[in-house]
C-alpha atoms as a PDB file:
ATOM      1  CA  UNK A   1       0.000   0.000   0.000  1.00  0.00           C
ATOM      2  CA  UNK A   2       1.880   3.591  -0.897  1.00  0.00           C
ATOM      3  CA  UNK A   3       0.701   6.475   0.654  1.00  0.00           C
ATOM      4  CA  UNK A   4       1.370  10.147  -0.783  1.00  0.00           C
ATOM      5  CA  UNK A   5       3.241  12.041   1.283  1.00  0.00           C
ATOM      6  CA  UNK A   6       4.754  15.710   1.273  1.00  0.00           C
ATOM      7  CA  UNK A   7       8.185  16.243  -0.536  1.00  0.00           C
ATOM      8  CA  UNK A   8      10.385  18.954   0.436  1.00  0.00           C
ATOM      9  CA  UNK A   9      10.173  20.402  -2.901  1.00  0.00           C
ATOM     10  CA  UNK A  10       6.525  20.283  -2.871  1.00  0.00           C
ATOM     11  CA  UNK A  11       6.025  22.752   0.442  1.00  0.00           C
ATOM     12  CA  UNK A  12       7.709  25.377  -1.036  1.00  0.00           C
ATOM     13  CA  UNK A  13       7.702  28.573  -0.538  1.00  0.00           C
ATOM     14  CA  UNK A  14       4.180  30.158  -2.040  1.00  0.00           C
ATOM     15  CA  UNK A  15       5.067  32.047  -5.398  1.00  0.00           C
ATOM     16  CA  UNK A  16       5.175  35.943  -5.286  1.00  0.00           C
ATOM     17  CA  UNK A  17       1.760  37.080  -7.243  1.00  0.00           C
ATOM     18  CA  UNK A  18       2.950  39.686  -9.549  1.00  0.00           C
ATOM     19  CA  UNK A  19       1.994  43.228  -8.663  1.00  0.00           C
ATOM     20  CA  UNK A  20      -1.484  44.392  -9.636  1.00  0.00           C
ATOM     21  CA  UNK A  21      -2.534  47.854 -10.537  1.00  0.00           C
ATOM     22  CA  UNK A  22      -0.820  50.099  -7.732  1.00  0.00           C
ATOM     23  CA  UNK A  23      -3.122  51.310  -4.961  1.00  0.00           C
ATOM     24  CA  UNK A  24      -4.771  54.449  -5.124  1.00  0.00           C
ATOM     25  CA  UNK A  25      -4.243  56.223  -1.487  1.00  0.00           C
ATOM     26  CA  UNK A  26      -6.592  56.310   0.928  1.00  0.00           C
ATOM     27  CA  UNK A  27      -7.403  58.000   4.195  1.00  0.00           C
ATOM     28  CA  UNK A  28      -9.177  56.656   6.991  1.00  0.00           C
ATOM     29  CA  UNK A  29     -11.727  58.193   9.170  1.00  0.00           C
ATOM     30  CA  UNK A  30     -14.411  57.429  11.455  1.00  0.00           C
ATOM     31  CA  UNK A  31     -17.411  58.652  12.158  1.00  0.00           C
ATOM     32  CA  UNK A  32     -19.485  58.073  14.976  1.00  0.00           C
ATOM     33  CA  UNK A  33     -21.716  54.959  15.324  1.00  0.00           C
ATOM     34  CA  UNK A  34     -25.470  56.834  14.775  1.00  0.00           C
ATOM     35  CA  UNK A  35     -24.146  58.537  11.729  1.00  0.00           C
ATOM     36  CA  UNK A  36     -23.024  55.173  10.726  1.00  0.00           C
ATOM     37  CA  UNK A  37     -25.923  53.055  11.434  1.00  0.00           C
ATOM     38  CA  UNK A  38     -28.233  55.798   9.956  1.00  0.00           C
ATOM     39  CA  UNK A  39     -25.971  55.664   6.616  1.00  0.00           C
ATOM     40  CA  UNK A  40     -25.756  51.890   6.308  1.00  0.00           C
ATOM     41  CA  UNK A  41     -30.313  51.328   6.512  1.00  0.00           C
ATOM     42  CA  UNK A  42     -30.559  54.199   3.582  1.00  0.00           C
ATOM     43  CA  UNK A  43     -27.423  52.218   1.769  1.00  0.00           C
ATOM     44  CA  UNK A  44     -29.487  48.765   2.136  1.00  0.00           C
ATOM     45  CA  UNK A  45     -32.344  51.078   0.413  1.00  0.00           C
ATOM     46  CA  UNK A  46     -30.580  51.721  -2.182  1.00  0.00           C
ATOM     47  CA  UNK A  47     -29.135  48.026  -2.858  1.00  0.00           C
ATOM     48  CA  UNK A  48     -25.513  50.199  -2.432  1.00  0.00           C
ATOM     49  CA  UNK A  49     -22.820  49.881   0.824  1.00  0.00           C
ATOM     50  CA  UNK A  50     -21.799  52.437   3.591  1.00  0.00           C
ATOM     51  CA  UNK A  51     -18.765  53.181   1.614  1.00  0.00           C
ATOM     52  CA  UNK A  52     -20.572  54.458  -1.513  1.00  0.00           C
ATOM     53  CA  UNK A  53     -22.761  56.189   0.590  1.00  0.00           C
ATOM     54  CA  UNK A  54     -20.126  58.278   2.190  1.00  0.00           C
ATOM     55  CA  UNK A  55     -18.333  59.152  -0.702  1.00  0.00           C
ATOM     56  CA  UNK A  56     -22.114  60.863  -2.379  1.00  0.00           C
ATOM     57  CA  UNK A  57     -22.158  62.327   0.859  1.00  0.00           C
ATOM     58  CA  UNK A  58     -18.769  64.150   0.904  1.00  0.00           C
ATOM     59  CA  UNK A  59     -19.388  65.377  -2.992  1.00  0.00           C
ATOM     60  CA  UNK A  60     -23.081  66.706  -1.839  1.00  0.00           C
ATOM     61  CA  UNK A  61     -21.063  68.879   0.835  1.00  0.00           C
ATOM     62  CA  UNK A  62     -18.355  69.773  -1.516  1.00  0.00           C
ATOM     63  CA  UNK A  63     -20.649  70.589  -4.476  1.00  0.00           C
ATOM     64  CA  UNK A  64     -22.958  72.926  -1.845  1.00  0.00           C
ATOM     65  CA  UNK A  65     -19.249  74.844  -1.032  1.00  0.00           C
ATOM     66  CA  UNK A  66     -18.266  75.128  -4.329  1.00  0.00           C
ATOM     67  CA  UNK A  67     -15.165  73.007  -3.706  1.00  0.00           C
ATOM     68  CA  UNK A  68     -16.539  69.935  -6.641  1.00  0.00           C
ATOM     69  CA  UNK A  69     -14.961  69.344  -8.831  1.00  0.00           C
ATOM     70  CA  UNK A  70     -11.657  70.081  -7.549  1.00  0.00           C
ATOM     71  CA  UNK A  71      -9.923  72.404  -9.385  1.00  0.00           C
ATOM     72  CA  UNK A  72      -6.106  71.540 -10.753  1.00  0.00           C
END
């Protein structure tokens, strides 16, 4: 009876993944749990996620300050 077992070779190291596209930078904030729970049942709505819903939210308060689009 043979049984398989694990070569040296075989439990190699895993193999690098090349690089994908390069990471666009991001910045991390929090906001306060209401806000957030408030966000997330109008995102569920609207079939979208908290994330999305943020980032309308942030271009509705730039747009009403004139600051969107940015200008370069």
């Amino acid at each position: 009876m043979s049984t398989a077992t694990a070569t040296l070779p075989s439990m190699g190291k895993r193999k690098q993944q090349p690089d994908k596209s390069p990471q666009k930078p991001r910045k991390l904030v929090g906001i306060p749990p209401r806000i957030a729970a408030a966000m997330e049942e109008v995102a569920e709505s609207r079939e979208t996620t908290l994330t999305e819903m943020v980032k309308v939210a942030c271009i509705d308060f730039l747009v009403k300050h004139d600051r969107w689009p940015p200008r370069s």
